[in-house]
N, C-alpha and C. Protein backbone atom coordinates (compact mmCIF):
# COMPACT_ATOMS: atom_id res chain seq x y z
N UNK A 1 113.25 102.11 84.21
CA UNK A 1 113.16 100.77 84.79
C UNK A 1 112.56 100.87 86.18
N UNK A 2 111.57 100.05 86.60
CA UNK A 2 110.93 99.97 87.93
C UNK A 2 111.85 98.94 88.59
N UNK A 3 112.20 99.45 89.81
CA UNK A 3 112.82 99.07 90.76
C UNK A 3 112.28 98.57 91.73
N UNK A 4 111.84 97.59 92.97
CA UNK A 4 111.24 97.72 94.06
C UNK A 4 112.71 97.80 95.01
N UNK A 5 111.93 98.62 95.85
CA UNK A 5 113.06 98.81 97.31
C UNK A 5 112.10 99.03 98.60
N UNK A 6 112.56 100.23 99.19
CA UNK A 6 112.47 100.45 100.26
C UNK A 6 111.07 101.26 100.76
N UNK A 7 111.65 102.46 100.16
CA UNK A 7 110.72 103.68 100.63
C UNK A 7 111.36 104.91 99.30
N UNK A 8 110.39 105.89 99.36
CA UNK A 8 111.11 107.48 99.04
C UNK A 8 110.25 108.78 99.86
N UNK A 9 111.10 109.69 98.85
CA UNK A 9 111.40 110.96 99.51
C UNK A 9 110.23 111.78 98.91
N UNK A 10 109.72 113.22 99.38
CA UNK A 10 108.89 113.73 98.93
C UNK A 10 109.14 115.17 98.47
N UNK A 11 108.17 115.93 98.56
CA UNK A 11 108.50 117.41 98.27
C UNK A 11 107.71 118.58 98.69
N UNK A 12 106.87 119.78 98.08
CA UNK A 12 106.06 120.33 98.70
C UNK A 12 105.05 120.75 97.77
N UNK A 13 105.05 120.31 96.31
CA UNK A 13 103.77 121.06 95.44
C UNK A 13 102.90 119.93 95.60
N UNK A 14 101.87 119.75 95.95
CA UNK A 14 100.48 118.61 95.70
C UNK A 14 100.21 117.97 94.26
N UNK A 15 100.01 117.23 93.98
CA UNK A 15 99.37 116.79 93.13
C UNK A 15 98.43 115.70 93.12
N UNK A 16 97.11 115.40 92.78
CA UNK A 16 96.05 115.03 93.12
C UNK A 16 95.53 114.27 91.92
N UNK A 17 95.93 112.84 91.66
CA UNK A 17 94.97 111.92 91.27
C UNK A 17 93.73 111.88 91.21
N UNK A 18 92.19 112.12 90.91
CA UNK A 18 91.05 111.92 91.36
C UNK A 18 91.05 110.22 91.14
N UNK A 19 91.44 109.61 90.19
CA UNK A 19 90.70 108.46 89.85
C UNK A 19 91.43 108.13 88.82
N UNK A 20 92.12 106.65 88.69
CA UNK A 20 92.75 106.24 87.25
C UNK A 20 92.11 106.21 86.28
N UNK A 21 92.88 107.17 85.01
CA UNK A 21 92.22 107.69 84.00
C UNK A 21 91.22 108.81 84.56
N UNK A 22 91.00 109.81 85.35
CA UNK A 22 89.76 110.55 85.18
C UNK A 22 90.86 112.19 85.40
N UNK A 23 91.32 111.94 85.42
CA UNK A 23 92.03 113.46 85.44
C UNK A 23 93.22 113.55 86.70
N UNK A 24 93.59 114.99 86.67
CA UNK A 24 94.37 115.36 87.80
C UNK A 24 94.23 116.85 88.27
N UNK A 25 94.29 116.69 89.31
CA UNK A 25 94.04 118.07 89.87
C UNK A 25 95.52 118.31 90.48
N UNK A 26 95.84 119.73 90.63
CA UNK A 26 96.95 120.10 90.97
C UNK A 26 96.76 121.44 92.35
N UNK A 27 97.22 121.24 92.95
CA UNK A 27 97.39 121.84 94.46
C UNK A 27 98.68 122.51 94.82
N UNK A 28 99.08 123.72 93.93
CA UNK A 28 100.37 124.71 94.39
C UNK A 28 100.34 124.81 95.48
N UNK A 29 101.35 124.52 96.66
CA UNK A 29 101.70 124.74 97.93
C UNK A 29 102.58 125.47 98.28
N UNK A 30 103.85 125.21 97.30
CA UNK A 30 105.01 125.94 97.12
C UNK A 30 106.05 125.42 95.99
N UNK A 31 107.27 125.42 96.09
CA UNK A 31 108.21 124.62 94.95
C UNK A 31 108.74 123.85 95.49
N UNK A 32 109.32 122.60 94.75
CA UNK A 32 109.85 121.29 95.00
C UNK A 32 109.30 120.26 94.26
N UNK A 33 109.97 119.29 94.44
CA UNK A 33 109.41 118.00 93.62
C UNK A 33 107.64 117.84 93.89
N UNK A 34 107.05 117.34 93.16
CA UNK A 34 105.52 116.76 93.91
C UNK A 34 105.08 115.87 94.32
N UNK A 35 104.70 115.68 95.53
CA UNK A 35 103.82 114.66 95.88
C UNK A 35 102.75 114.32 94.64
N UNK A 36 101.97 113.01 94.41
CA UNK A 36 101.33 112.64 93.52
C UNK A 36 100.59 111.43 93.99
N UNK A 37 99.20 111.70 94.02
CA UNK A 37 98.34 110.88 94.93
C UNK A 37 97.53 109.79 93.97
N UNK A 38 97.16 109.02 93.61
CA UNK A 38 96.71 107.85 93.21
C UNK A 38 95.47 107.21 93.92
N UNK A 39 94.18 107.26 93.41
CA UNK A 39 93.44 106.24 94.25
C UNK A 39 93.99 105.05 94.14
N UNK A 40 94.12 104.39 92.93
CA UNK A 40 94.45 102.87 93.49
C UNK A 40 95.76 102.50 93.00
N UNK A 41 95.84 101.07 93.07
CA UNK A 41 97.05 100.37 92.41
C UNK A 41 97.47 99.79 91.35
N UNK A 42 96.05 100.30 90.44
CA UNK A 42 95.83 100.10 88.56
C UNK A 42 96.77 100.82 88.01
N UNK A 43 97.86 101.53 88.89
CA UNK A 43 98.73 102.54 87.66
C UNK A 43 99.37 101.86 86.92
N UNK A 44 100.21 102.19 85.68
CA UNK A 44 100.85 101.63 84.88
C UNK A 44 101.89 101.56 85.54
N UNK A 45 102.90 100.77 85.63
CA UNK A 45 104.19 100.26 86.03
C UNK A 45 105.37 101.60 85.19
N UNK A 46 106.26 102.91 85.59
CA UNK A 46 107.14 103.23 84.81
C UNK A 46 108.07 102.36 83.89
N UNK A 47 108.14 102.84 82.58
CA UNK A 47 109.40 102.04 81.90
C UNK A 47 110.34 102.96 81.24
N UNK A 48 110.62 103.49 82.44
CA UNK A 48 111.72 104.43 81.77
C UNK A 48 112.79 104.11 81.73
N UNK A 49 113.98 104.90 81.74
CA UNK A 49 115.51 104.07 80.96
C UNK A 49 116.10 103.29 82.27
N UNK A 50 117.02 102.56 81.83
CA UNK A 50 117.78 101.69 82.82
C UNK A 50 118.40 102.40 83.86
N UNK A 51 118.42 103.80 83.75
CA UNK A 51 119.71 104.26 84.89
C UNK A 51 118.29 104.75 85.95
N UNK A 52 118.54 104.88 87.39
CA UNK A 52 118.42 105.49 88.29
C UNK A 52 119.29 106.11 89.09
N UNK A 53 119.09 107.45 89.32
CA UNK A 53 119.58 108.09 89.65
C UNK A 53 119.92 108.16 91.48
N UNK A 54 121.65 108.29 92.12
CA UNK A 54 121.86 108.19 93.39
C UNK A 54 120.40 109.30 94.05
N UNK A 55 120.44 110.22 93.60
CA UNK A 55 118.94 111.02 93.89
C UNK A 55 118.05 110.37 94.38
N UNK A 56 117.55 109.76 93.36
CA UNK A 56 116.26 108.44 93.47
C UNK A 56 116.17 107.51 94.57
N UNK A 57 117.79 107.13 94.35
CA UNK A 57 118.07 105.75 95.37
C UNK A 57 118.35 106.56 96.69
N UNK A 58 119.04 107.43 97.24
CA UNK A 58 118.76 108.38 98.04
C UNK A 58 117.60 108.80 98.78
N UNK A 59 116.34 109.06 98.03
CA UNK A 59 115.26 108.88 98.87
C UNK A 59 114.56 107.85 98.70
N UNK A 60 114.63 106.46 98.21
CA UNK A 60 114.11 105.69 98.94
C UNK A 60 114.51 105.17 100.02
N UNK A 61 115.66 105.69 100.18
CA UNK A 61 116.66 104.88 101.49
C UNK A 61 115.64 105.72 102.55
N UNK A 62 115.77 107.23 102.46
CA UNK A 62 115.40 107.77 103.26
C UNK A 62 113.79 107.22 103.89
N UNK A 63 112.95 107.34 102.40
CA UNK A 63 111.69 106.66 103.24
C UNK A 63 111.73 105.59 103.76
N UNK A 64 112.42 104.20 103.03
CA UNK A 64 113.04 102.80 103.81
C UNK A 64 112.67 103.20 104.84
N UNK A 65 113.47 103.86 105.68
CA UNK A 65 114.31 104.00 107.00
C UNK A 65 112.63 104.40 108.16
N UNK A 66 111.73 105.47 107.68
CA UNK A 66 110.21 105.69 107.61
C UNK A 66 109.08 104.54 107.64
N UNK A 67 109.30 104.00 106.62
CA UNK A 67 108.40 102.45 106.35
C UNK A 67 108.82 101.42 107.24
N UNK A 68 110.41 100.91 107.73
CA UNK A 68 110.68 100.18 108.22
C UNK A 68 110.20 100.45 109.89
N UNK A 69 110.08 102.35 110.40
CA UNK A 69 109.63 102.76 111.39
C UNK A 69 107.83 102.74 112.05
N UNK A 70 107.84 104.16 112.31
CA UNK A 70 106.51 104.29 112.34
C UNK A 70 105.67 103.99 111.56
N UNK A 71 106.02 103.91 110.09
CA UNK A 71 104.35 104.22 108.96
C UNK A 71 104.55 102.30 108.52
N UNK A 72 105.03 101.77 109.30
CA UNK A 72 104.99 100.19 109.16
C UNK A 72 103.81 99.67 108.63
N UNK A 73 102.28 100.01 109.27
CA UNK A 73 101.44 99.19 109.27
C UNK A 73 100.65 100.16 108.40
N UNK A 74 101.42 101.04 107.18
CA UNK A 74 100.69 101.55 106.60
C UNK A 74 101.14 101.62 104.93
N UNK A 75 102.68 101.01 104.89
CA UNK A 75 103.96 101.25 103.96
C UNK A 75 103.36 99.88 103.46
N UNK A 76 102.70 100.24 102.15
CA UNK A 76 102.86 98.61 101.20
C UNK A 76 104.01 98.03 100.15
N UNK A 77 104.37 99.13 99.48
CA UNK A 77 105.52 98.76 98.60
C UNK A 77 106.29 99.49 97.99
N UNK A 78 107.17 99.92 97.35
CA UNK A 78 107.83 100.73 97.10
C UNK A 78 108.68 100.78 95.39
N UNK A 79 108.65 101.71 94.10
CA UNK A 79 109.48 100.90 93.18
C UNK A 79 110.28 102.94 92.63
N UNK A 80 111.12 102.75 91.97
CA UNK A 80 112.07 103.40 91.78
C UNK A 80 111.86 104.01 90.45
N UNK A 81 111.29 104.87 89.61
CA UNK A 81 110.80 105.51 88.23
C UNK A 81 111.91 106.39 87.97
N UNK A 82 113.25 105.73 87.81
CA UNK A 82 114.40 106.76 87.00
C UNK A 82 113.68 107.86 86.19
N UNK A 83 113.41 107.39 85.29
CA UNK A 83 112.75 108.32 83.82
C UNK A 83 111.75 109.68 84.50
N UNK A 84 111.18 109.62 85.36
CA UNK A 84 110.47 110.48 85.87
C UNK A 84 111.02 111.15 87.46
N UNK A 85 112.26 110.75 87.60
CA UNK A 85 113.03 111.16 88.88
C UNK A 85 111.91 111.16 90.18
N UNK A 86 111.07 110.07 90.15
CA UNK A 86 110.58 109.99 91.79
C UNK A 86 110.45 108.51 91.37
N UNK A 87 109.51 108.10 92.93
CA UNK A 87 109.33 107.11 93.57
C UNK A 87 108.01 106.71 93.49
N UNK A 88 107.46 105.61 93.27
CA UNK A 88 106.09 105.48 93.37
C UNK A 88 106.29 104.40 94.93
N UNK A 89 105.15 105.45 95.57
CA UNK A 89 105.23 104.18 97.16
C UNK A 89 103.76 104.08 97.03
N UNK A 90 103.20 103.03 97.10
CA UNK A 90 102.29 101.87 97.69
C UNK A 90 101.71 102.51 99.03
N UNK A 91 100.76 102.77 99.38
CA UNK A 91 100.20 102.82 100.55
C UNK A 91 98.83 102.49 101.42
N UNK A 92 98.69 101.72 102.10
CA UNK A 92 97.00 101.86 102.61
C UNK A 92 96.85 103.17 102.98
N UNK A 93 97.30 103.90 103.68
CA UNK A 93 96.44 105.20 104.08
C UNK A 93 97.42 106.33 103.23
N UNK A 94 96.79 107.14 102.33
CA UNK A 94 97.26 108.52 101.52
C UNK A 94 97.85 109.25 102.62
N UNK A 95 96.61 109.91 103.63
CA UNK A 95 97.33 111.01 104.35
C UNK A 95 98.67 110.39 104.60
N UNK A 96 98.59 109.49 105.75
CA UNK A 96 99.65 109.05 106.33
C UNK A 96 100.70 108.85 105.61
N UNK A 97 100.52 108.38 104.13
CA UNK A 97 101.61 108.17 103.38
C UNK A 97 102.28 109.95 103.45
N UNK A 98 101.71 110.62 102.39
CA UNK A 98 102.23 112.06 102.74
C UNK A 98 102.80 112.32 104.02
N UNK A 99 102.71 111.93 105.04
CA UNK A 99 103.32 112.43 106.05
C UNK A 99 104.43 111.63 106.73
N UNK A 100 104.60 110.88 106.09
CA UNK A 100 105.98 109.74 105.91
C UNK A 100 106.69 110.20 104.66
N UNK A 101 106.14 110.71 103.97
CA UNK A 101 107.06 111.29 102.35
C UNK A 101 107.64 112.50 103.31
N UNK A 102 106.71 113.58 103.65
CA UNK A 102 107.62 114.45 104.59
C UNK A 102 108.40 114.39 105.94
N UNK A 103 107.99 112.95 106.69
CA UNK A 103 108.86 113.34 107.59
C UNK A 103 110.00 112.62 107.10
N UNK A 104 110.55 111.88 105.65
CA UNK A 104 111.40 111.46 104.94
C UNK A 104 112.35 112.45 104.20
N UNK A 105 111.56 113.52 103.96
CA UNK A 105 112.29 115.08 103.32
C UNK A 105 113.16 115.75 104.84
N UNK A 106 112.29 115.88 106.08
CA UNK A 106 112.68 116.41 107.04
C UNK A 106 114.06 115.70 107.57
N UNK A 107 114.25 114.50 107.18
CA UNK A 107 115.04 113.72 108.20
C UNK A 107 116.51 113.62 106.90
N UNK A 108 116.23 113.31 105.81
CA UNK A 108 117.28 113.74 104.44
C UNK A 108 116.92 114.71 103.54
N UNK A 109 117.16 116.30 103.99
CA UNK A 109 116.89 117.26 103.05
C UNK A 109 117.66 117.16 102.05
N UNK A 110 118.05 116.45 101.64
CA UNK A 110 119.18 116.51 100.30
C UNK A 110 118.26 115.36 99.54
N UNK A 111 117.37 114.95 99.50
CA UNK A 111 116.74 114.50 98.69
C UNK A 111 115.47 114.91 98.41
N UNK A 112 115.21 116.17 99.00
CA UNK A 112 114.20 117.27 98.46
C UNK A 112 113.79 117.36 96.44
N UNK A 113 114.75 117.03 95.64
CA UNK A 113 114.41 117.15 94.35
C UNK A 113 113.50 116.16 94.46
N UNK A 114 113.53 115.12 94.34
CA UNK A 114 113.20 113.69 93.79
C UNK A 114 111.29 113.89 94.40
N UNK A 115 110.94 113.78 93.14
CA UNK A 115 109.07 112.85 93.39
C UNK A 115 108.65 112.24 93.70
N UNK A 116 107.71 111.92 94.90
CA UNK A 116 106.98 110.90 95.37
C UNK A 116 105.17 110.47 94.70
N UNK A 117 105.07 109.17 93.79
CA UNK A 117 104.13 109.25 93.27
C UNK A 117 102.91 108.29 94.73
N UNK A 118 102.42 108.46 95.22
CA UNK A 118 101.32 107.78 96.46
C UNK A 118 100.46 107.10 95.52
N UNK A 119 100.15 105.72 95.99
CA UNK A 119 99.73 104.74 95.05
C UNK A 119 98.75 104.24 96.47
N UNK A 120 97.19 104.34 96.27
CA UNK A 120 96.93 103.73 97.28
C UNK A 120 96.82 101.94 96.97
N UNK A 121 96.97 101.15 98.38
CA UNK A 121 97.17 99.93 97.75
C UNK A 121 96.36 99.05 98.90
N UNK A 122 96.20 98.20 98.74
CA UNK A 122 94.77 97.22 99.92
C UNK A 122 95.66 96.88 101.38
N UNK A 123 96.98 96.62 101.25
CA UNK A 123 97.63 95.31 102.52
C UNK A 123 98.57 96.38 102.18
N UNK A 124 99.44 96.04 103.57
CA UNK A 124 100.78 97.08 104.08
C UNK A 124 102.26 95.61 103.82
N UNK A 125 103.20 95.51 103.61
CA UNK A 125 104.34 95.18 103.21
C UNK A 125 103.89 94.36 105.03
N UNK A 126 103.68 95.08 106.05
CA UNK A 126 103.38 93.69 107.10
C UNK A 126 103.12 92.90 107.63
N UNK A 127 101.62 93.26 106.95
CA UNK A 127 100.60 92.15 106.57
C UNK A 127 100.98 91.03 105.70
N UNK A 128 101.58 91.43 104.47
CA UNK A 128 101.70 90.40 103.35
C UNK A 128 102.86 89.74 103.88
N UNK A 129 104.13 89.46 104.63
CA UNK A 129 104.85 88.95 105.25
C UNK A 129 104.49 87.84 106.27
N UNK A 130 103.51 88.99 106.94
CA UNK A 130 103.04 87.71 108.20
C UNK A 130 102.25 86.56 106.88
N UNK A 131 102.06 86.85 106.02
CA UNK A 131 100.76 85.92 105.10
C UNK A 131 101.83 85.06 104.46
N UNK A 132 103.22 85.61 104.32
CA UNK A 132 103.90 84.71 103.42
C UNK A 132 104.78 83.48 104.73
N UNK A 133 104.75 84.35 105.60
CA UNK A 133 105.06 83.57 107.07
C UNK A 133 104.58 82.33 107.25
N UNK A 134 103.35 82.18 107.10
CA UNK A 134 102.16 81.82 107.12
C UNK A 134 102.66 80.47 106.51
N UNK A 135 102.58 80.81 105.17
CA UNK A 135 102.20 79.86 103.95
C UNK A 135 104.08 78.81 104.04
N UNK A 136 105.18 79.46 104.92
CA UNK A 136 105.99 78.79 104.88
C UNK A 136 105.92 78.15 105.64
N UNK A 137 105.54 78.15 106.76
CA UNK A 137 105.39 77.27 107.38
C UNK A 137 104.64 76.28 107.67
N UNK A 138 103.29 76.76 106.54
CA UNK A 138 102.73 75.32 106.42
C UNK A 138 103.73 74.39 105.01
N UNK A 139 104.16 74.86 104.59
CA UNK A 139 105.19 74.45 103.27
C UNK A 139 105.89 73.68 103.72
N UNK A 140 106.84 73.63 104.67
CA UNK A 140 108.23 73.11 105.77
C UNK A 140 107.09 71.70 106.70
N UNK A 141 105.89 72.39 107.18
CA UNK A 141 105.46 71.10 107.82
C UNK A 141 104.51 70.12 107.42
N UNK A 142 104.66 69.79 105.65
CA UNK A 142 103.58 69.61 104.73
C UNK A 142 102.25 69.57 104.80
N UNK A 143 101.74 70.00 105.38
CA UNK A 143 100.15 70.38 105.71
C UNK A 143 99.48 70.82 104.51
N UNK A 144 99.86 71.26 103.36
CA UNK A 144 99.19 71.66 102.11
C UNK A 144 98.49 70.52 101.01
N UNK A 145 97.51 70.80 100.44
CA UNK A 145 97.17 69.20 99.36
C UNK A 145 98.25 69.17 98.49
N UNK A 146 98.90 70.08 97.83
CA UNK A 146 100.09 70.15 96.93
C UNK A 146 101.24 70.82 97.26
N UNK A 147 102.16 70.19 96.63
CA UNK A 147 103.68 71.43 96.88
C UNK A 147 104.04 72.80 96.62
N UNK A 148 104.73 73.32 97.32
CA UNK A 148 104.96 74.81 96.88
C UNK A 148 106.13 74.60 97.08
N UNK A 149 106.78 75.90 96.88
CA UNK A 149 107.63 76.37 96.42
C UNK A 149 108.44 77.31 96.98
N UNK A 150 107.58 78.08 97.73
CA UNK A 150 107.91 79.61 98.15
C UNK A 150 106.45 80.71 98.09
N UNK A 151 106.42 81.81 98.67
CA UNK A 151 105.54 82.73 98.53
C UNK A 151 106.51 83.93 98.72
N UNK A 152 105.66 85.23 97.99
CA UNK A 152 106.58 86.40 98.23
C UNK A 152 105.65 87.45 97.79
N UNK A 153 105.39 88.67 98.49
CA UNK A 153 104.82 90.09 98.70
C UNK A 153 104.67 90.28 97.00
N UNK A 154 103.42 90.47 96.63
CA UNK A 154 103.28 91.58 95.79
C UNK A 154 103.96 92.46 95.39
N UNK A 155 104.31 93.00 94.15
CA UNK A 155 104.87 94.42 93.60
C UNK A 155 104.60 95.72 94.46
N UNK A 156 102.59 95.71 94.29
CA UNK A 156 101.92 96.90 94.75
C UNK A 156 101.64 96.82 95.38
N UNK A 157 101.53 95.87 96.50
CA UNK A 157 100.37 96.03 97.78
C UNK A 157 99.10 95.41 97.37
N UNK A 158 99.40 94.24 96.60
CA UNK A 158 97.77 93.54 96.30
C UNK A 158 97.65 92.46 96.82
N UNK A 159 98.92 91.32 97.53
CA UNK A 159 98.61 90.34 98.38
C UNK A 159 100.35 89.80 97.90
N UNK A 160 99.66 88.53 98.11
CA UNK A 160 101.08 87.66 97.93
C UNK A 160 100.60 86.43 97.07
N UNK A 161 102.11 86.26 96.31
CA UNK A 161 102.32 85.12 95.04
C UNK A 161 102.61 83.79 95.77
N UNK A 162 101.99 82.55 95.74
CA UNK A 162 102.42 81.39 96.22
C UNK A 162 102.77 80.51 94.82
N UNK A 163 103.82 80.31 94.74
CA UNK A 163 104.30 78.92 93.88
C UNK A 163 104.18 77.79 94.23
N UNK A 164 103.55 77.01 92.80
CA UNK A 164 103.19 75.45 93.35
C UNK A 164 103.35 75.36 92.11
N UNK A 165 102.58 73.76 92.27
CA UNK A 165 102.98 72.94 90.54
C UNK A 165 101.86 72.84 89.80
N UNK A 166 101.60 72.48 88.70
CA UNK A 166 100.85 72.49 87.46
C UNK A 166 99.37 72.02 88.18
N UNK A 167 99.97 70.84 89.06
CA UNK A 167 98.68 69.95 89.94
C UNK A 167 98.02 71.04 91.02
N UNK A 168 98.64 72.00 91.44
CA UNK A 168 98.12 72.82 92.42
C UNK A 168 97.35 73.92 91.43
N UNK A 169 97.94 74.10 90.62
CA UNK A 169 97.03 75.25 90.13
C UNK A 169 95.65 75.16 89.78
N UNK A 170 95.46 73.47 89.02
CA UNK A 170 94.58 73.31 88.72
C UNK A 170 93.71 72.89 89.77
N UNK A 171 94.05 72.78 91.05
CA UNK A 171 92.96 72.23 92.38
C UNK A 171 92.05 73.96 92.76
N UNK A 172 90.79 73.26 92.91
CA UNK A 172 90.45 74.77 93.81
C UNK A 172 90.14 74.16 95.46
N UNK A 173 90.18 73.15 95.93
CA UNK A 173 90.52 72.67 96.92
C UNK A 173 91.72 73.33 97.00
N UNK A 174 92.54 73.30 96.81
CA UNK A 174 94.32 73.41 97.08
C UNK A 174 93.66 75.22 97.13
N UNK A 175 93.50 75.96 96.24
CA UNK A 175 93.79 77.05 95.91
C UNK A 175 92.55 77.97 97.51
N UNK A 176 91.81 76.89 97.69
CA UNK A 176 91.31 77.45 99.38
C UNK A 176 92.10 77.14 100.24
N UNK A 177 92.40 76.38 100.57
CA UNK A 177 93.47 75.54 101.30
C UNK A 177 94.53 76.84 101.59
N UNK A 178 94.78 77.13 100.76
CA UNK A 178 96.26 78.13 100.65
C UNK A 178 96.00 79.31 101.24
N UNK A 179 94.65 79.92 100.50
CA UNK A 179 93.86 81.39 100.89
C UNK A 179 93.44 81.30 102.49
N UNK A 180 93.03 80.31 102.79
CA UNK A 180 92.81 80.06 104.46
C UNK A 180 94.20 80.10 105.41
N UNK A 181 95.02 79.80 104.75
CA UNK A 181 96.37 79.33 105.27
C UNK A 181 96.86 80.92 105.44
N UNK A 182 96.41 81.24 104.28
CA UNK A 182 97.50 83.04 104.15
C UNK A 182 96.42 83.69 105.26
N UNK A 183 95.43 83.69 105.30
CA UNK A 183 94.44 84.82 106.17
C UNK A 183 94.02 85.68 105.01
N UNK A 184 93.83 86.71 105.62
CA UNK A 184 92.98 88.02 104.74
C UNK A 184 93.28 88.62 103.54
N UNK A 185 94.66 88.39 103.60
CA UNK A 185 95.28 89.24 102.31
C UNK A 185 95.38 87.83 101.14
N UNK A 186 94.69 88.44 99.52
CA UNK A 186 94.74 87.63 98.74
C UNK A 186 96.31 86.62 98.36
N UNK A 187 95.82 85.53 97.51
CA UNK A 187 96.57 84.87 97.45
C UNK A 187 96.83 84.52 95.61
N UNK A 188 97.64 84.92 94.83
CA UNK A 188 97.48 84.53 93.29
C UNK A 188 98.52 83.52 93.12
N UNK A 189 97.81 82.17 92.74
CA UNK A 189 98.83 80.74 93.01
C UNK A 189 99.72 81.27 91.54
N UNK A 190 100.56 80.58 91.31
CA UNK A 190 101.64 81.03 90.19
C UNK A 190 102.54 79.65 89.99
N UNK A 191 102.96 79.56 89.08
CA UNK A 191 103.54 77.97 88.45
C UNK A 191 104.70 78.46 89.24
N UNK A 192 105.54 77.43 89.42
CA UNK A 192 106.34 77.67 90.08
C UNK A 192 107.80 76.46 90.03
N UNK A 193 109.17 76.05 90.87
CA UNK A 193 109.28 75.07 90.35
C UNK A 193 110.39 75.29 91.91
N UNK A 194 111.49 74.02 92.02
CA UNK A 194 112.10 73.97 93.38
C UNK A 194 113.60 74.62 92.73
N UNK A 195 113.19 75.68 94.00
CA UNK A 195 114.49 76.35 93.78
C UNK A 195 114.44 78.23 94.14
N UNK A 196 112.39 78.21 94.03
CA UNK A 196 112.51 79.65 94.34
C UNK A 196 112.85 80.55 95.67
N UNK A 197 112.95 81.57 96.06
CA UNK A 197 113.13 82.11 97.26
C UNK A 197 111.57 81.82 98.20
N UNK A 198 112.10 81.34 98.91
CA UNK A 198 110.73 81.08 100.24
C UNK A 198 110.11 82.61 100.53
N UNK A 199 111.01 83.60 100.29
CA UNK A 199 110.33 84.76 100.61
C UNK A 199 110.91 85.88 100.08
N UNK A 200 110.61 86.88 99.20
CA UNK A 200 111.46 87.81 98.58
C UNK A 200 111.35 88.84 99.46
N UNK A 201 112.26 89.62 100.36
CA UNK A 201 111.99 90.40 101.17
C UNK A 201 111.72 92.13 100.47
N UNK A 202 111.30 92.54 101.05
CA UNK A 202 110.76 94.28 100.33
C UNK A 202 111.27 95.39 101.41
């Protein structure tokens, strides 16, 4: 089961994505769980079994604690792959991600087992906030052609979801309107109805 949370933990063998679907290259460094690098954010979603392991949840706390710090403007999202005992984290910058997976190992060595899969991803978890910021507060001071609902961060780091009604979806007036409103990071309008969270926090 994919989880979103915080952050996770890393390890010390490399492993090297070239390209979704084109292979993998592998980089022995030493033993431990592996890092696992991703060009983009096309990966398949894990669906492994319902349990996650305190392990798992363990180092995402640890990276949390990383993402919520220094690697802020670089940490896009985060989800929890029981079945494969790591973490897939979201990131605009790879290196940097790796070096938030380790200074996440350094700071909770007891979550040294657990895998970190690096997913690179377009927008950082701070960006897409200020964008959902954005869009609430034009929501609250009705400034929009149609109603919403709420907006909330992406899974992966691909923008943010705005809810509106049947009438908004079908406007592309409305659907600029919104994208201008959010700024840079995309916007995918989504049916929506009154009652959702104004903002799902990550």
């Amino acid at each position: 089961m994919k989880r979103p949370l915080g952050l996770a933990l890393a390890a010390s063998a490399l492993l090297l994505t070239e390209a979704c679907g084109t292979g993998t290259k592998t980089v022995a460094v030493g033993p431990g769980a592996p890092i696992t690098v991703v060009s983009n954010s096309m990966t398949p979603s894990p669906t492994g079994t319902p349990s996650i392991s305190v392990q798992v949840e363990n180092a995402a706390s640890a990276l949390g604690e990383q993402g919520r710090g220094r690697f802020a403007d670089i940490w896009g999202a985060l989800a929890l792959d029981g079945a494969n005992n790591q973490v897939l984290l979201y990131a605009t910058d790879v290196q940097r991600a790796e070096q938030m997976a380790e200074a996440a190992r350094a700071a909770h060595p007891d979550t040294a087992g657990v895998g970190v899969k690096i997913i690179k991803c377009s927008h950082s978890a701070k960006d897409e906030h200020a964008a959902v910021e954005r869009i609430i507060a034009a929501q609250q001071a009705k400034t929009l052609m149609f109603e919403t609902y709420g907006a909330s961060p992406a899974m992966d780091g691909s923008g943010i979801r705005v809810y509106t009604s049947a009438e908004g979806l079908r406007s592309p007036g409305f659907a600029k309107q919104v994208q201008d409103t959010a700024g840079p990071v995309p916007v995918t309008l989504v049916l929506g109805a009154k009652g959702v969270p104004a903002a799902a926090g990550r």
